[in-house]
N, C-alpha and C. Protein backbone atom coordinates (compact mmCIF):
# COMPACT_ATOMS: atom_id res chain seq x y z
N UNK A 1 -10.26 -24.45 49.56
CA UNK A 1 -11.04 -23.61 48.65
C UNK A 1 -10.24 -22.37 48.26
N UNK A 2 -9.05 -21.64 49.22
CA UNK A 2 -8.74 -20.26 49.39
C UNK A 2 -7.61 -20.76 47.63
N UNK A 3 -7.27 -21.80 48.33
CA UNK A 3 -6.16 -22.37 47.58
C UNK A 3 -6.13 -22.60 46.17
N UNK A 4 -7.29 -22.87 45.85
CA UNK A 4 -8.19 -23.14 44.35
C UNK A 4 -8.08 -22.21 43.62
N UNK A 5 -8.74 -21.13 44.97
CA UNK A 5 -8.63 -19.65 44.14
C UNK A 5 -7.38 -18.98 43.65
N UNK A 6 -6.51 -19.55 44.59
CA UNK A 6 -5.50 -18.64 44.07
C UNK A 6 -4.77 -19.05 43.01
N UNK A 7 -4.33 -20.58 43.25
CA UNK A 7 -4.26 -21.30 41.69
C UNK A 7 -4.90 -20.57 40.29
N UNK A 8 -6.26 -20.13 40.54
CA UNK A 8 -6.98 -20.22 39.25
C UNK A 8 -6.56 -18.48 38.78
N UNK A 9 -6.43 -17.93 40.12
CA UNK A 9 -6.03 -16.56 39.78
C UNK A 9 -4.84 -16.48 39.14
N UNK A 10 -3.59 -17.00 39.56
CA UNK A 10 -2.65 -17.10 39.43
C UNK A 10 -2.44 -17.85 37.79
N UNK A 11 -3.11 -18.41 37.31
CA UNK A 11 -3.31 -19.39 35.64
C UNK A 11 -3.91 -18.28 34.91
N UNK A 12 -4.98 -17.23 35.66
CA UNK A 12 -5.49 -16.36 34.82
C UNK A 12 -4.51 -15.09 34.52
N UNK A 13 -3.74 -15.02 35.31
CA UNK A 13 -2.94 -13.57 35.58
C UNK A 13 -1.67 -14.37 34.61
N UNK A 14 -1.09 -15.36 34.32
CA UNK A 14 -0.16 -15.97 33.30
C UNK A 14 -0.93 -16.15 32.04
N UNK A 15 -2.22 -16.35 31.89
CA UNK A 15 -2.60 -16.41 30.54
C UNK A 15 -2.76 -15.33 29.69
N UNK A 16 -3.18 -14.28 30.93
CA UNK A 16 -2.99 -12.68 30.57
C UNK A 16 -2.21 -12.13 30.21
N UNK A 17 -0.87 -12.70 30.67
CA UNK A 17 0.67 -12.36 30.38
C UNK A 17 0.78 -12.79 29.08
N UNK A 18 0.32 -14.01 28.64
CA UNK A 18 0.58 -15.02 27.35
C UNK A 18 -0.52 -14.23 26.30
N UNK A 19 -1.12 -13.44 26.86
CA UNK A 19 -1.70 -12.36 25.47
C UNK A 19 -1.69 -11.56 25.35
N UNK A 20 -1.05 -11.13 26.03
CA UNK A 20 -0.14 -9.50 25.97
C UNK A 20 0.99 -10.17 25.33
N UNK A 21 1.80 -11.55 25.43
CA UNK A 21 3.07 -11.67 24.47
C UNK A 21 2.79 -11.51 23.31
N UNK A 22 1.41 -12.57 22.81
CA UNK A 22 1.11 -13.15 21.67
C UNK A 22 0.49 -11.31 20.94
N UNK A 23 -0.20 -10.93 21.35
CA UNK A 23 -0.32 -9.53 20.77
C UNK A 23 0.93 -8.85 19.95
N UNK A 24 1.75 -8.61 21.15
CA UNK A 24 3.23 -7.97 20.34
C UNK A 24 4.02 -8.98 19.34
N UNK A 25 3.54 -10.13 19.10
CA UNK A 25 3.65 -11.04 18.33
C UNK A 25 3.23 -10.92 17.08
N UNK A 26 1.92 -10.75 17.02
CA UNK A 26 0.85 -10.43 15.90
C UNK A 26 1.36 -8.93 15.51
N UNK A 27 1.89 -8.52 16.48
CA UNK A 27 2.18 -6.83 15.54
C UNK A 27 3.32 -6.73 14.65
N UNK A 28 4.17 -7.80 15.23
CA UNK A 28 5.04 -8.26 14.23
C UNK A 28 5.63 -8.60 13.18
N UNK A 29 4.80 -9.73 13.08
CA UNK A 29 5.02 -11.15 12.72
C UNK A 29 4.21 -10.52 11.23
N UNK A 30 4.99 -10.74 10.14
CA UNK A 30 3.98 -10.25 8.20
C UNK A 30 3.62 -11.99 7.78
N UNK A 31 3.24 -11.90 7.14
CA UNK A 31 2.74 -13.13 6.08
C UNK A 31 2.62 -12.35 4.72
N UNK A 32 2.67 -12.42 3.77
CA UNK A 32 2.69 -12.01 2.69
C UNK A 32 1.65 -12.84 1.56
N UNK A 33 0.76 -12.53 0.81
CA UNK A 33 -0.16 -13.41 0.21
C UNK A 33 -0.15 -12.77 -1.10
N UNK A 34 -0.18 -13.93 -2.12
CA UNK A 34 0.03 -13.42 -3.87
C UNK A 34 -1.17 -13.89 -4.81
N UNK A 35 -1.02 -14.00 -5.82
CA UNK A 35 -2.41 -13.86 -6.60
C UNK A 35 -1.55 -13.73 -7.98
N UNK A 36 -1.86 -14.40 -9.13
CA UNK A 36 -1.42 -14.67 -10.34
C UNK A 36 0.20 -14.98 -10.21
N UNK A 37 0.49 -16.03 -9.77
CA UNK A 37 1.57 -16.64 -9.91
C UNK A 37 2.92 -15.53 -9.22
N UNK A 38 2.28 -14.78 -8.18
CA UNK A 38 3.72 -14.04 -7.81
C UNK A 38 3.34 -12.38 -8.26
N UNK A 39 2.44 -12.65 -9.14
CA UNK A 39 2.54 -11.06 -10.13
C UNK A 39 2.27 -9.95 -9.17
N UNK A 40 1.29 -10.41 -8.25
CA UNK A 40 1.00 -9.53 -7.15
C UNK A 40 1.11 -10.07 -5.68
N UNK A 41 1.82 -9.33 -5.27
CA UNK A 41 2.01 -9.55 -3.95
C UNK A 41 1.50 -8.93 -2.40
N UNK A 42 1.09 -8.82 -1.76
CA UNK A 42 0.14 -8.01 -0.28
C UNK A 42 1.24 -8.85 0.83
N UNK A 43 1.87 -7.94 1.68
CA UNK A 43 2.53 -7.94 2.81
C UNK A 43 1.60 -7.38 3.92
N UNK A 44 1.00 -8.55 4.86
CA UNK A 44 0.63 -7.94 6.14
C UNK A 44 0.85 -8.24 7.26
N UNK A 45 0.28 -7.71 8.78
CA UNK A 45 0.75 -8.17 10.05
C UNK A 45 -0.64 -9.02 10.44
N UNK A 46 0.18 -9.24 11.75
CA UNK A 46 -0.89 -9.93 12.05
C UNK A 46 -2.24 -9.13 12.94
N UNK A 47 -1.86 -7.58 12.46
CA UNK A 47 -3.40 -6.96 13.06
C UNK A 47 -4.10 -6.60 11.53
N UNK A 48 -3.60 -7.24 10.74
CA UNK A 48 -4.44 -7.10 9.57
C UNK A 48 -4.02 -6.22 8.75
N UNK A 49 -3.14 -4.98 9.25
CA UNK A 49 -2.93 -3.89 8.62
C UNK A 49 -2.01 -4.25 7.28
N UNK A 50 -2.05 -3.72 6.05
CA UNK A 50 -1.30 -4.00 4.69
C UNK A 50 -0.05 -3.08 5.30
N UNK A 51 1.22 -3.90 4.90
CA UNK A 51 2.29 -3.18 5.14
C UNK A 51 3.17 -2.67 3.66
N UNK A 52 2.58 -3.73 2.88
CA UNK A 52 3.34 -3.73 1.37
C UNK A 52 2.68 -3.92 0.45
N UNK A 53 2.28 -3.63 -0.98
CA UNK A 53 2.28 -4.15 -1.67
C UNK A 53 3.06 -4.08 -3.36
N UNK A 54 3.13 -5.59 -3.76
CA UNK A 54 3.89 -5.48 -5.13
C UNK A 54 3.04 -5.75 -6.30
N UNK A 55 3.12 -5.25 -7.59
CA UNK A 55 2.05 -5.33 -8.76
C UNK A 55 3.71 -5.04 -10.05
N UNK A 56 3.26 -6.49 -10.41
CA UNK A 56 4.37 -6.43 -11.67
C UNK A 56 3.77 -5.52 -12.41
N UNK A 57 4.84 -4.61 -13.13
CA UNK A 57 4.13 -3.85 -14.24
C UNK A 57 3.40 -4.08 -15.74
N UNK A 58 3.79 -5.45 -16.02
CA UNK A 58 3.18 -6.32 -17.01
C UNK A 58 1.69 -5.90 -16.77
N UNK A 59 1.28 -6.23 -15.45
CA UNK A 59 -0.08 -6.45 -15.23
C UNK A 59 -0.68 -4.89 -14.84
N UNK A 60 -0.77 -3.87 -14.97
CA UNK A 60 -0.54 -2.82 -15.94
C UNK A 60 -1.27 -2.39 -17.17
N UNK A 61 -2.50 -2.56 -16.97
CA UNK A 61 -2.87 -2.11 -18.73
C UNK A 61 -4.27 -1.11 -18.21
N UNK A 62 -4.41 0.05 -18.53
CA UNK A 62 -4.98 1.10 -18.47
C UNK A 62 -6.49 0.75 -18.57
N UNK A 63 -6.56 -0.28 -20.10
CA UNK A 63 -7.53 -0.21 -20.97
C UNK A 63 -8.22 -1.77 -20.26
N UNK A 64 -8.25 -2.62 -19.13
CA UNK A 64 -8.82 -3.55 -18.59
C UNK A 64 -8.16 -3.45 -17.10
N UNK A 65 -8.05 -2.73 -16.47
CA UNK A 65 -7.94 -2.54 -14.48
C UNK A 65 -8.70 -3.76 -13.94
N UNK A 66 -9.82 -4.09 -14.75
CA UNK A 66 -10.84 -5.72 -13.65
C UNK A 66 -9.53 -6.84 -13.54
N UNK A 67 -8.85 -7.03 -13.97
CA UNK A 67 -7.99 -8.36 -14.17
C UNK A 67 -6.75 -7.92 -12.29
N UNK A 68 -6.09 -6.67 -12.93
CA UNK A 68 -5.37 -6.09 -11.38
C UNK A 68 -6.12 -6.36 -10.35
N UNK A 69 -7.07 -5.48 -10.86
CA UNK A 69 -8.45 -5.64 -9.26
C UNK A 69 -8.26 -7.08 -8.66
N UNK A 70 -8.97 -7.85 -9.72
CA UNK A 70 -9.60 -9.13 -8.89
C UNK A 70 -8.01 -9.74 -8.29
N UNK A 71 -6.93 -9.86 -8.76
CA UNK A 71 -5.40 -10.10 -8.52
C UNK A 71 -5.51 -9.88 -6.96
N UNK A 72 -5.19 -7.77 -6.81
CA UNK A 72 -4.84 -7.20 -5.66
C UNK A 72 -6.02 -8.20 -4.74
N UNK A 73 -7.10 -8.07 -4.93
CA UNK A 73 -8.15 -8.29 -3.66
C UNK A 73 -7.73 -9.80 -3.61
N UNK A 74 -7.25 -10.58 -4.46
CA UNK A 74 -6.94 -11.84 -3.99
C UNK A 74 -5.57 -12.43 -3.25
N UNK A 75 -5.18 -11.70 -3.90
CA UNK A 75 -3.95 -11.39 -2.63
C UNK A 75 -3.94 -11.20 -1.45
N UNK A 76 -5.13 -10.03 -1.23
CA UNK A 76 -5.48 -9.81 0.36
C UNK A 76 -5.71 -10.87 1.00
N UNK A 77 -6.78 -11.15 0.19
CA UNK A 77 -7.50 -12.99 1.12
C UNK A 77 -6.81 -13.36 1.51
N UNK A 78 -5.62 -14.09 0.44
CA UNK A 78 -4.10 -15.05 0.58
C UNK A 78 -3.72 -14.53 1.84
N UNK A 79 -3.54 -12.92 2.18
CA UNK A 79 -2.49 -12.76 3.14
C UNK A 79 -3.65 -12.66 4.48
N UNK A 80 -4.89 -12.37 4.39
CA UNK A 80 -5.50 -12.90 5.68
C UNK A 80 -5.76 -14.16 6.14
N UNK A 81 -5.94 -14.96 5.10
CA UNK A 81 -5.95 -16.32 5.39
C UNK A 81 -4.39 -16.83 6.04
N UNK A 82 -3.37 -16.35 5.57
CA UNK A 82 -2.23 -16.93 6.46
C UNK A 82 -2.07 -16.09 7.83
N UNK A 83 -2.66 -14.92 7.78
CA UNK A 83 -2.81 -14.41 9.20
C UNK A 83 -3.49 -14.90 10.14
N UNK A 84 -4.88 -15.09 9.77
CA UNK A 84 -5.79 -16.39 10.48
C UNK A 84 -5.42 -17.43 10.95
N UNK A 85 -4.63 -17.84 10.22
CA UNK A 85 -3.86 -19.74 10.51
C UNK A 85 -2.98 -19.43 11.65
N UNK A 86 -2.19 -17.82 11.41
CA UNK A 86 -0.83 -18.11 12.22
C UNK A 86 -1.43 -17.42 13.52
N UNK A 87 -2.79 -16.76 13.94
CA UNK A 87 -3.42 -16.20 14.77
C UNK A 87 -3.87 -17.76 15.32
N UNK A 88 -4.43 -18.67 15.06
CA UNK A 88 -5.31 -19.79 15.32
C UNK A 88 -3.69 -20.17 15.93
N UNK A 89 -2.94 -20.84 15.50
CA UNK A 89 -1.45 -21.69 16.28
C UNK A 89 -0.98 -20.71 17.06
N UNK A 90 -1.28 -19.56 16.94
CA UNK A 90 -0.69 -18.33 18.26
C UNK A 90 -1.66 -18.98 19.55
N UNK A 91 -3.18 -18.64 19.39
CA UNK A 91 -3.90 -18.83 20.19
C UNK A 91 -3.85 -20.15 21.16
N UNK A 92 -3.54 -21.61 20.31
CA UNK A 92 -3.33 -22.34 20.44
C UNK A 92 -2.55 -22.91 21.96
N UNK A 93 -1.11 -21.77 21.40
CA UNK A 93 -0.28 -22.03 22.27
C UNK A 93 -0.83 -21.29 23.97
N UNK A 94 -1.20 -20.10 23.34
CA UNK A 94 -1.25 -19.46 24.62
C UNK A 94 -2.65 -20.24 25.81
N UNK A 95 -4.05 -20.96 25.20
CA UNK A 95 -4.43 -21.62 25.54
C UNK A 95 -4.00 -23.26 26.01
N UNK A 96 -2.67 -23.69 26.10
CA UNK A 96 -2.42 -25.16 25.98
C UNK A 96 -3.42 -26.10 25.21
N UNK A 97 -3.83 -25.42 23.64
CA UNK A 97 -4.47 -26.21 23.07
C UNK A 97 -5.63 -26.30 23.10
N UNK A 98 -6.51 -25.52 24.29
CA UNK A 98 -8.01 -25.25 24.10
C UNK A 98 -8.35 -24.88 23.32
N UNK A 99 -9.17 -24.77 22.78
CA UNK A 99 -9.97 -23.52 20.94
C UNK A 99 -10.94 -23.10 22.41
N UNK A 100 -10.87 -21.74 21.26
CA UNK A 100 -11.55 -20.70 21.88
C UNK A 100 -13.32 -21.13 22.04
N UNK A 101 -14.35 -20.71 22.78
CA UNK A 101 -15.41 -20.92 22.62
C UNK A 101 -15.71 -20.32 21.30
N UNK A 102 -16.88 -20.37 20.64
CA UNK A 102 -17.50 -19.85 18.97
C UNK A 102 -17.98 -18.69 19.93
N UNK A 103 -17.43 -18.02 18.64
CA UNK A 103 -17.80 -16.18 18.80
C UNK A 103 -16.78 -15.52 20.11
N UNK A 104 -16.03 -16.13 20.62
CA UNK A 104 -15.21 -15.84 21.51
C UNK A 104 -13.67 -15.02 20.91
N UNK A 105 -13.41 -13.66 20.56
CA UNK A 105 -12.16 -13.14 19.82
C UNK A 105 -11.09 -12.70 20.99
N UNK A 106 -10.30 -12.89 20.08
CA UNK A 106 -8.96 -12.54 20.95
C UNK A 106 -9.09 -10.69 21.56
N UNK A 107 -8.69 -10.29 22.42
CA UNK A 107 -8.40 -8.52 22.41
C UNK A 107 -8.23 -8.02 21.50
N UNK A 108 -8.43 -6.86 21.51
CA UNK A 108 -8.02 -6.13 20.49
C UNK A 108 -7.69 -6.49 18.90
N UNK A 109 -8.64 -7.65 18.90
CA UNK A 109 -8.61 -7.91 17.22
C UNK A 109 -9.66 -7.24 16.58
């Protein structure tokens, strides 16, 4: 029984390790997401934070801003959605492939 325990301690205290890696991973690691063919671009990490962004100047016109708008905010999506994916194959690994329980988040996300 002593033995079980310490096994299980010992898997928990390495998985702990494996998300403290995967963290400094995510602080890392950008994905970048675009919106009208390139015109706009959003650089982020994987804690979500925007690190960049690019807006061709074409797209640029004083006298209609709704067209930029809907662009920039779609861009964002783009670049959370590849943050999500590369957060989900992070998690992945550090679980040997378990999925998380529903409603279950990583630290500090």
């Amino acid at each position: 029984m002593m033995k079980n325990l310490g096994n299980m301690m010992k898997q928990a205290q390495q998985m702990q390790e494996k998300m403290q890696e995967m963290q400094q991973r995510l602080q890392e690691h950008e994905e970048t997401g675009s919106a009208g063919g390139g015109m706009v671009t959003v650089t982020m990490n994987g804690k979500y934070e925007v690190r960049s962004t690019k807006i061709d100047p074409s797209l640029v016109d004083p006298n209609d801003v709704s067209v930029l708008e809907d662009l920039i905010t779609a861009a964002l999506n783009d670049a959370k959605e590849k943050i999500t994916e590369y957060m989900q194959e992070q998690m992945k690994e550090v679980t040997g492939g378990m999925d998380l329980p529903p409603g279950m988040n990583l630290p500090g996300m």
